[in-house]
Protein backbone atom coordinates (compact mmCIF):
# COMPACT_ATOMS: atom_id res chain seq x y z
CA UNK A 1 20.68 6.15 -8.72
CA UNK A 2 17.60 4.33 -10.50
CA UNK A 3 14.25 6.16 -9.41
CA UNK A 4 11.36 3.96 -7.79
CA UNK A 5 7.69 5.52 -7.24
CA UNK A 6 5.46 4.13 -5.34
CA UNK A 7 2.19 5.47 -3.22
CA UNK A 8 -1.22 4.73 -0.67
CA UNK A 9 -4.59 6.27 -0.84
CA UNK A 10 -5.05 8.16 2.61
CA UNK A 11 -8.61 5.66 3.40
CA UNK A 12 -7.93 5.02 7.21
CA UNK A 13 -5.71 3.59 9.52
CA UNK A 14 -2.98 1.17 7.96
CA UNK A 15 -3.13 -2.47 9.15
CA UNK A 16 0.02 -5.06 9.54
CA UNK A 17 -1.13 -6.25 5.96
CA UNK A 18 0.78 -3.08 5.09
CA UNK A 19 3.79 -3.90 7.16
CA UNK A 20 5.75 -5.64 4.67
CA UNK A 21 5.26 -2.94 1.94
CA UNK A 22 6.40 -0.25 4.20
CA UNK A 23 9.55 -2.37 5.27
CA UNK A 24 10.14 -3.41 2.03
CA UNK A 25 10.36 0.61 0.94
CA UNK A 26 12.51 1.16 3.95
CA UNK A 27 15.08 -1.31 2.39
CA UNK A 28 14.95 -0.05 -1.66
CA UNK A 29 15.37 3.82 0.22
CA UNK A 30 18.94 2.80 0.32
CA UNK A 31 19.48 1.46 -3.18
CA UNK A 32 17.33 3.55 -5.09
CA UNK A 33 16.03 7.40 -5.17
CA UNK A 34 12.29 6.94 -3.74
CA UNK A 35 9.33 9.12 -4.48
CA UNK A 36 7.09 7.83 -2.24
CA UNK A 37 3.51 9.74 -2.36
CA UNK A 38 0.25 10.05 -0.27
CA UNK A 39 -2.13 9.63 -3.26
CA UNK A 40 -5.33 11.93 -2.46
CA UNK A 41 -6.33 12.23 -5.22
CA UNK A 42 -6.95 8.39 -5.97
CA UNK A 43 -8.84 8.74 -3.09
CA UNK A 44 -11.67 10.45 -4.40
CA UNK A 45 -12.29 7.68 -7.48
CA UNK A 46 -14.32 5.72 -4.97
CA UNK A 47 -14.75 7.90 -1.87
CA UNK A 48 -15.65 11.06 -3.54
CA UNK A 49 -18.57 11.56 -1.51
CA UNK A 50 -16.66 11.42 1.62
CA UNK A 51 -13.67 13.44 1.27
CA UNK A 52 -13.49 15.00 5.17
CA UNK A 53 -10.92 12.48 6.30
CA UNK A 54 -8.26 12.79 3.76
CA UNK A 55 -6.55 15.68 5.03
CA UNK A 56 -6.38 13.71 8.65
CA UNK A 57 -5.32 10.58 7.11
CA UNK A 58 -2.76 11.82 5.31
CA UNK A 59 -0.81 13.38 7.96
CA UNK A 60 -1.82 10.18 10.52
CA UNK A 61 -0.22 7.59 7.13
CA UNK A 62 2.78 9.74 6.98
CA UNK A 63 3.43 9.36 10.10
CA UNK A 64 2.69 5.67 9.84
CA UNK A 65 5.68 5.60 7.33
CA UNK A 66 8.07 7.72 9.02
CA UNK A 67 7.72 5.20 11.97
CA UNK A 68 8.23 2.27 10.15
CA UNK A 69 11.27 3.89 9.15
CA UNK A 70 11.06 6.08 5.66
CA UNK A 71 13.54 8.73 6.14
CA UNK A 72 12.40 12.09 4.50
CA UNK A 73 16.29 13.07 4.31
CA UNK A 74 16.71 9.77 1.68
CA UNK A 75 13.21 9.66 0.22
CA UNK A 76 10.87 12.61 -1.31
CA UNK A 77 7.98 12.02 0.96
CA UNK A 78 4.59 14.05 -0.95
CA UNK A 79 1.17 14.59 -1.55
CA UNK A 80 0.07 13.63 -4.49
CA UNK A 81 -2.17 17.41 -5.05
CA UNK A 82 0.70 18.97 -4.42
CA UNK A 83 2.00 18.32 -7.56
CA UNK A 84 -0.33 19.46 -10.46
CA UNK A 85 2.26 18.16 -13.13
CA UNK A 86 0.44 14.80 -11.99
CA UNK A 87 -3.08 16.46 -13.30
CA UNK A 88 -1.17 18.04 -16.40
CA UNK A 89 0.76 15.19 -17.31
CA UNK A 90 -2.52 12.73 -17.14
CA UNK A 91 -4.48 15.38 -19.15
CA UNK A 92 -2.13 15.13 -21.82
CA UNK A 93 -2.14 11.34 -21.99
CA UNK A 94 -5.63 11.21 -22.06
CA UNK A 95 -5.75 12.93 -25.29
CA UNK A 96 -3.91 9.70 -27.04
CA UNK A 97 -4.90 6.94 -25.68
CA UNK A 98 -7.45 4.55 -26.29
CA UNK A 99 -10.58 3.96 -24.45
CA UNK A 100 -10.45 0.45 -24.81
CA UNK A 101 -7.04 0.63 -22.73
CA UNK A 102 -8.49 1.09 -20.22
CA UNK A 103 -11.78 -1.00 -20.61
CA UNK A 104 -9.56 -3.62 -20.63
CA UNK A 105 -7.52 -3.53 -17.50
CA UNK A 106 -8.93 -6.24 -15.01
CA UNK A 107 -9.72 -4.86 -11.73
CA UNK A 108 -12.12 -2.17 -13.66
CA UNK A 109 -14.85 -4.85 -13.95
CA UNK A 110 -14.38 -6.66 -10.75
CA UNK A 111 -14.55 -3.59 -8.58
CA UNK A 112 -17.58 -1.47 -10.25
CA UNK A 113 -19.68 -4.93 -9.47
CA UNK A 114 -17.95 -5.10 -5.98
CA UNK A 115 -19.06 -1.47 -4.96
CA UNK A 116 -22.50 -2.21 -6.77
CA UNK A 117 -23.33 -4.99 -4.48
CA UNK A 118 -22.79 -2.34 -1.72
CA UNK A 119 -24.83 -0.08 -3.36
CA UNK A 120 -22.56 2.14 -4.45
CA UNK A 121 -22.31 3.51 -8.41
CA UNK A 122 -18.61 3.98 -8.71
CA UNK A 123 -18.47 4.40 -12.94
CA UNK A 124 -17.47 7.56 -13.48
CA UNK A 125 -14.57 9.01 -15.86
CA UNK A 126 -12.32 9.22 -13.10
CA UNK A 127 -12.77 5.74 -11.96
CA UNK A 128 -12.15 4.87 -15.58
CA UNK A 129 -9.65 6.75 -15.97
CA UNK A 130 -7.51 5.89 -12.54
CA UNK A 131 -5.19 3.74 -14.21
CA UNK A 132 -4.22 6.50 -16.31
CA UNK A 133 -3.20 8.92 -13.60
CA UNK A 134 -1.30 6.03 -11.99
CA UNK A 135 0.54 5.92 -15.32
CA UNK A 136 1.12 9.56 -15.07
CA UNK A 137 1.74 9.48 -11.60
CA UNK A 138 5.37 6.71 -12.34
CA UNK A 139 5.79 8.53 -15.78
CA UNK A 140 6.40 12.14 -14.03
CA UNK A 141 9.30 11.16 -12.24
CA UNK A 142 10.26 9.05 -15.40
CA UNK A 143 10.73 6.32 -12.80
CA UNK A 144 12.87 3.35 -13.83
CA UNK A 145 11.17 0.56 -11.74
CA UNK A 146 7.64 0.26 -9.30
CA UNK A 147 7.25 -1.55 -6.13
CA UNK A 148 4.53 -3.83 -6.52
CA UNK A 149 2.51 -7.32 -5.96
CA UNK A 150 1.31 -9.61 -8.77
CA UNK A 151 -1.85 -8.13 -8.65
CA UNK A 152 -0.83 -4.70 -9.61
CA UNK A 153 1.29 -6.23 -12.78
CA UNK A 154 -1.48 -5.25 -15.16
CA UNK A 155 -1.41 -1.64 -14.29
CA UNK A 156 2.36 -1.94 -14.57
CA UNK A 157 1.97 -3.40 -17.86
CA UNK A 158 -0.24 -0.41 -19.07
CA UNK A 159 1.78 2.16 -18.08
CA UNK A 160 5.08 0.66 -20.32
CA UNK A 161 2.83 0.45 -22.76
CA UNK A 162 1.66 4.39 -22.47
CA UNK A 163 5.34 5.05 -21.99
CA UNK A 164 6.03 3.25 -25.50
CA UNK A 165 2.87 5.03 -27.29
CA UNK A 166 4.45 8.34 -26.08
CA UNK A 167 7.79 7.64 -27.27
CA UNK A 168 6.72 6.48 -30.41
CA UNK A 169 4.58 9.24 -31.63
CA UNK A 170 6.83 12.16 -30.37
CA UNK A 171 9.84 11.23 -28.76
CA UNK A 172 11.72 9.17 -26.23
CA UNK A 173 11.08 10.83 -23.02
CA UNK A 174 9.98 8.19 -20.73
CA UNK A 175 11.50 5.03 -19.52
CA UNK A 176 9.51 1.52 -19.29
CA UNK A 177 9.76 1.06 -15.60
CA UNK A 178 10.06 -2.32 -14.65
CA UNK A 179 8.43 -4.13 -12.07
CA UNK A 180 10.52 -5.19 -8.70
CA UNK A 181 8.10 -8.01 -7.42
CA UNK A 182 8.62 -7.91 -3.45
CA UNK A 183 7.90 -10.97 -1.05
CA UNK A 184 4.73 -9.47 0.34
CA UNK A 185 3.59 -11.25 3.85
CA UNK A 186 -0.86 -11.68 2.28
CA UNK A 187 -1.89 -11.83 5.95
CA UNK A 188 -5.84 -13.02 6.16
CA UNK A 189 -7.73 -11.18 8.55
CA UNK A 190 -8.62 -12.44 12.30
CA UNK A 191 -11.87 -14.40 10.81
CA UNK A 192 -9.48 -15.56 8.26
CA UNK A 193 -11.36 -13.51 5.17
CA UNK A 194 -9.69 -10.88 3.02
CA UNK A 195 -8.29 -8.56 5.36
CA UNK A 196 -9.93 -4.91 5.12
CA UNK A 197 -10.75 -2.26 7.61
CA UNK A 198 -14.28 -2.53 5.63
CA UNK A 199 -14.52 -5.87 7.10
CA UNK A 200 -13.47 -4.90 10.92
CA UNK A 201 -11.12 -7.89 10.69
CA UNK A 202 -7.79 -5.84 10.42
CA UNK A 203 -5.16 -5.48 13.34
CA UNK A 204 -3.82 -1.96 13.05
CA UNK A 205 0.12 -1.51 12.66
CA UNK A 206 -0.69 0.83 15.94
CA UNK A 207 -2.99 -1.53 17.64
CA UNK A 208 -2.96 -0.51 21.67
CA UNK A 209 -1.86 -3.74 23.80
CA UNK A 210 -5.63 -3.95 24.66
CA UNK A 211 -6.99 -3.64 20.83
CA UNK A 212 -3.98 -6.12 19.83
CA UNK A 213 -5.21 -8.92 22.79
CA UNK A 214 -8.87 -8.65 21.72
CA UNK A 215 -7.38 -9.03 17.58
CA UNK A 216 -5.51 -12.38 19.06
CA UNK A 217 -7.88 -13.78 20.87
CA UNK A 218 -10.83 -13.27 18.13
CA UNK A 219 -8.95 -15.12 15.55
CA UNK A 220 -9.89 -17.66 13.79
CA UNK A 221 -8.41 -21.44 14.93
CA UNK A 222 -9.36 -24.95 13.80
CA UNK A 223 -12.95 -25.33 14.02
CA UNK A 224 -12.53 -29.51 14.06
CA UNK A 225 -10.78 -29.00 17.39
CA UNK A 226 -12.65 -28.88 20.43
CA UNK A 227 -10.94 -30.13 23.02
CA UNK A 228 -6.90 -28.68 23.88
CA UNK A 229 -5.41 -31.88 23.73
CA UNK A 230 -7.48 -32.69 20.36
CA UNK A 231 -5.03 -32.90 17.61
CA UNK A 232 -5.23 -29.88 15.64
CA UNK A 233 -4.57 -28.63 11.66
CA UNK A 234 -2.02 -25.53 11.83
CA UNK A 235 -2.86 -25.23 7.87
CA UNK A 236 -6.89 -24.20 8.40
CA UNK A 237 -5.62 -22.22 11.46
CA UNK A 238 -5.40 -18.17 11.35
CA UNK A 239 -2.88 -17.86 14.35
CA UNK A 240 -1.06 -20.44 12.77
CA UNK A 241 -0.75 -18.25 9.57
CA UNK A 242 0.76 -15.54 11.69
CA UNK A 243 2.76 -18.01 13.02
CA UNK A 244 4.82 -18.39 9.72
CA UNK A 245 5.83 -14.67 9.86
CA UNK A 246 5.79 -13.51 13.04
CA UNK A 247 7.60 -16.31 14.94
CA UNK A 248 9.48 -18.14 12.22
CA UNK A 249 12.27 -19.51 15.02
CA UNK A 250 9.11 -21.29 17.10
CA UNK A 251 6.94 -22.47 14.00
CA UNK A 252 8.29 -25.66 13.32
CA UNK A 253 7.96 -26.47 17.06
CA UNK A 254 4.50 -25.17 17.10
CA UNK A 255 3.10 -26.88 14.19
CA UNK A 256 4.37 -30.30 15.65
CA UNK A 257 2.41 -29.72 19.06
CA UNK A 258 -0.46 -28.37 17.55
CA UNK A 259 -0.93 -31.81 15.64
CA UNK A 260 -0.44 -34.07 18.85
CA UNK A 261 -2.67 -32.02 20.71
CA UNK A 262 0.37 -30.98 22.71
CA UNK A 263 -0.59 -27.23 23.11
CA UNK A 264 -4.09 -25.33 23.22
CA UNK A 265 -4.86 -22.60 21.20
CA UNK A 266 -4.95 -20.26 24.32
CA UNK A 267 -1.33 -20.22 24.70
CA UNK A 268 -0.59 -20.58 21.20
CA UNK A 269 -2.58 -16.85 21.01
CA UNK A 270 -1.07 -15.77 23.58
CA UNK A 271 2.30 -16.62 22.09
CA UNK A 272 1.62 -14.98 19.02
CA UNK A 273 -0.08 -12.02 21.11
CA UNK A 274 3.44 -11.71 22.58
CA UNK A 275 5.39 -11.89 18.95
CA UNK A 276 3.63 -9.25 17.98
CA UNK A 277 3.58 -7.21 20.24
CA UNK A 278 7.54 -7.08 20.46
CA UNK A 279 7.54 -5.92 16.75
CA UNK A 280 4.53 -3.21 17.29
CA UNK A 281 5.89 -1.78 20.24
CA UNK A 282 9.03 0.18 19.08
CA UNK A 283 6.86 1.39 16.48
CA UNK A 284 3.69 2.91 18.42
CA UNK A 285 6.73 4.76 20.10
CA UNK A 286 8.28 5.60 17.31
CA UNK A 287 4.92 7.00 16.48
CA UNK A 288 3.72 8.59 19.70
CA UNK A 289 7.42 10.51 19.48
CA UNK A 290 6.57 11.82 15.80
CA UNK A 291 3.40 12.77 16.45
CA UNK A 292 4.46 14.96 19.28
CA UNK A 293 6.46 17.09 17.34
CA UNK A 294 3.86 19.68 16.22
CA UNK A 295 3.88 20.64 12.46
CA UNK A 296 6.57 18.02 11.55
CA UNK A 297 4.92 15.81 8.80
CA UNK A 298 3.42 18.76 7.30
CA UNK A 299 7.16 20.27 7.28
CA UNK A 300 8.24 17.02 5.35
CA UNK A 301 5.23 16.97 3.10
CA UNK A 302 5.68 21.06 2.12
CA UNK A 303 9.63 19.76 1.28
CA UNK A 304 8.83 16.88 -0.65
CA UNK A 305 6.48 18.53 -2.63
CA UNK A 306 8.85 21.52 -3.19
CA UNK A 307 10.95 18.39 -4.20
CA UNK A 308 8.81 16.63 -6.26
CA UNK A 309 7.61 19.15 -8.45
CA UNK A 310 11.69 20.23 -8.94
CA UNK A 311 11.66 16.67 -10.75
CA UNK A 312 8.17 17.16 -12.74
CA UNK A 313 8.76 20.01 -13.76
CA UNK A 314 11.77 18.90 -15.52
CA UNK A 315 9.33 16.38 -16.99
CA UNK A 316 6.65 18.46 -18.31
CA UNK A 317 9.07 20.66 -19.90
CA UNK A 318 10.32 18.08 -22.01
CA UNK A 319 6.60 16.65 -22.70
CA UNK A 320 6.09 20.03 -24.02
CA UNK A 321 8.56 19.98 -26.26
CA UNK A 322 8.05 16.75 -27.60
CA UNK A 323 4.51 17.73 -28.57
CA UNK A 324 5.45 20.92 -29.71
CA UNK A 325 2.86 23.06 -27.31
C-alpha cells in the first residue's frame, strides 16, 4: 500500500471545520497506510511562549480522532517528538537548501504581519524554517501522497521540490508525494467570519446540547429580513450555509421557503440545531467512552511512535548513506 502523512498542531479544542478532514482520513485509512501525527512541535513556531497545554491537547485531539473514527490498529497514530528522526532528518535538509526557499513560500509573509497586528513577534528561525520540518516531517516516511486543501499546495510544492534537490545531489531516496485534494466542507463561523477558536465563533466537534443551541441560535441570518414572513436571501445567510452540508435532503425545500417568507429563521435554527446534533451525538459518546478508559490514548501514542520511528529509522539510515556520514 501507498503511504499518506498527514498531521494537527495540538492548539485547543477541534471545531466541525475539522470534521471533514478527520472523515476524510477515516476513508483513505482503508486504501492507504496512514501516518497520521499530533504535531507538537509545530506548535511551538507560534505558541512558544505558551507551551503548558500541549501535553493536554494532545491526548484530548487524539481522542478527538479516535472518535471520529481513526483506528490505531489500521493507522500509526504519533506524536510528532516522539520521533527525533523528524529533528535529524530536518537538520540535515537545512544544510542544503536555500534561504530564499523558504522566503518565498506565501503564508510566511501573511502570517508574521497577522500575529504583528496582535502584537505578537513571531520571526524567528523556527517560524522560518516550519515549512522545512513539514518537508521532513512527509519525507521521513518517504510518503507517496499528502492530504491536503488548496491552500496548503505551496508547501506541497516545496517539499517535491526538496525531495528532487535531495535526489539529485546524492541519491534517489525520496519519492515526490503527490497531492490528493479532498472536498473540504470551509464552514464560516456563527458571525459568518473565518472560523477560529481565536475568534470565539467556532462550534466544537464536542459541543454539549446546551453550547451547540447557544452556537445555533447566535448565528448569523439575513440582516435585510426583519419580519418572518419577509422574504429572505439563503445565500448571505450562515444557517443557510450549514444548511448545504448538514441537511442536504431538506435544502432545496428550505431555500424555496426562505425566499417566500414561508419559514422564520427560528425554526430554520432550530432545524439545523437538530441536524447537527444527530451527527455530534454518536460522537461525544464515542468520546465520553474513550476517554473513560484510563491510559488508552497514551497506550496508542507509545505504539505508534514505537511504529513510526520502525519506518524512520529505515529512512535515516539510507539518508546516511547517501551522504556518506
Amino acid at each position: 500500500m501507498e503511504r499518506i502523512l498527514s498531521g494537527m498542531r495540538p492548539t485547543g479544542r477541534l471545531h466541525i471545520g475539522h470534521l471533514s478532514v478527520l472523515e476524510n482520513w477515516r476513508r483513505l485509512q482503508n486504501q492507504y497506510r496512514c501516518f497520521f501525527f499530533v504535531a507538537d512541535w509545530h506548535a511551538l513556531t507560534t505558541s512558544f511562549e505558551e507551551t503548558g497545554g500541549i501535553k493536554k491537547n494532545t491526548v484530548e485531539m487524539v481522542a478527538d480522532w479516535l472518535a471520529v473514527g481513526l483506528d490505531p490498529e489500521k493507522s500509526v497514530i504519533f506524536t510528532q517528538s516522539d520521533v527525533i528522526e523528524h529533528a535529524e532528518l530536518h537538520l540535515m535538509l537545512s544544510m542544503i537548501i536555500p534561504l530564499s526557499w523558504l522566503e518565498r513560500v506565501p503564508t510566511y509573509k501573511d502570517q508574521v504581519q497577522q500575529f504583528k497586528d496582535q502584537g505578537k513577534d513571531i520571526m524567528t528561525y523556527g517560524f522560518l524554517g516550519y515549512p522545512l520540518l513539514q518537508a521532513a516531517d512527509i519525507l521521513i516516511y518517504r510518503a507517496n501522497a499528502v492530504p491536503v486543501g488548496e491552500d496548503q499546495l505551496p508547501h506541497l510544492e516545496l517539499c517535491r521540490e526538496v525531495a528532487r534537490r535531495f535526489n539529485f545531489m546524492y541519491s534517489s531516496v525520496f519519492p515526490e508525494p503527490k497531492a490528493l485534494l479532498a472536498k473540504i466542507s470551509l464552514l464560516p463561523g456563527v458571525d459568518n467570519r473565518k472560523m477560529s477558536k481565536s475568534y470565539s465563533n467556532d462550534i466544537g466537534i464536542f459541543a454539549d446540547p446546551e453550547d451547540l443551541t447557544r452556537s445555533v441560535n447566535s448565528m448569523i441570518t439575513d440582516p435585510a429580513r426583519i419580519r418572518k414572513n419577509d422574504p429572505g436571501h439563503p445565500e448571505v445567510c450562515v444557517v443557510h450555509k450549514y444548511h448545504t452540508i448538514y441537511s442536504l435532503d431538506k435544502v432545496s425545500g428550505l431555500e424555496e421557503e426562505c425566499r417566500k417568507g414561508g419559514i422564520g429563521c427560528v425554526a430554520c435554527k432550530k432545524m439545523l440545531h437538530a441536524s447537527l446534533d444527530s451527527i455530534l451525538y454518536p460522537l461525544r459518546e464515542k468520546r465520553k467512552e474513550i476517554m473513560s478508559r484510563q491510559g488508552y490514548v497514551q497506550e496508542i501514542l507509545s505504539d505508534g511512535a514505537q511504529r513510526a520511528r520502525a519506518v524512520a529509522k529505515e529512512t535515516m539510515k539510507m539518508v546516511r548513506e547517501a551522504i556518506k556520514l
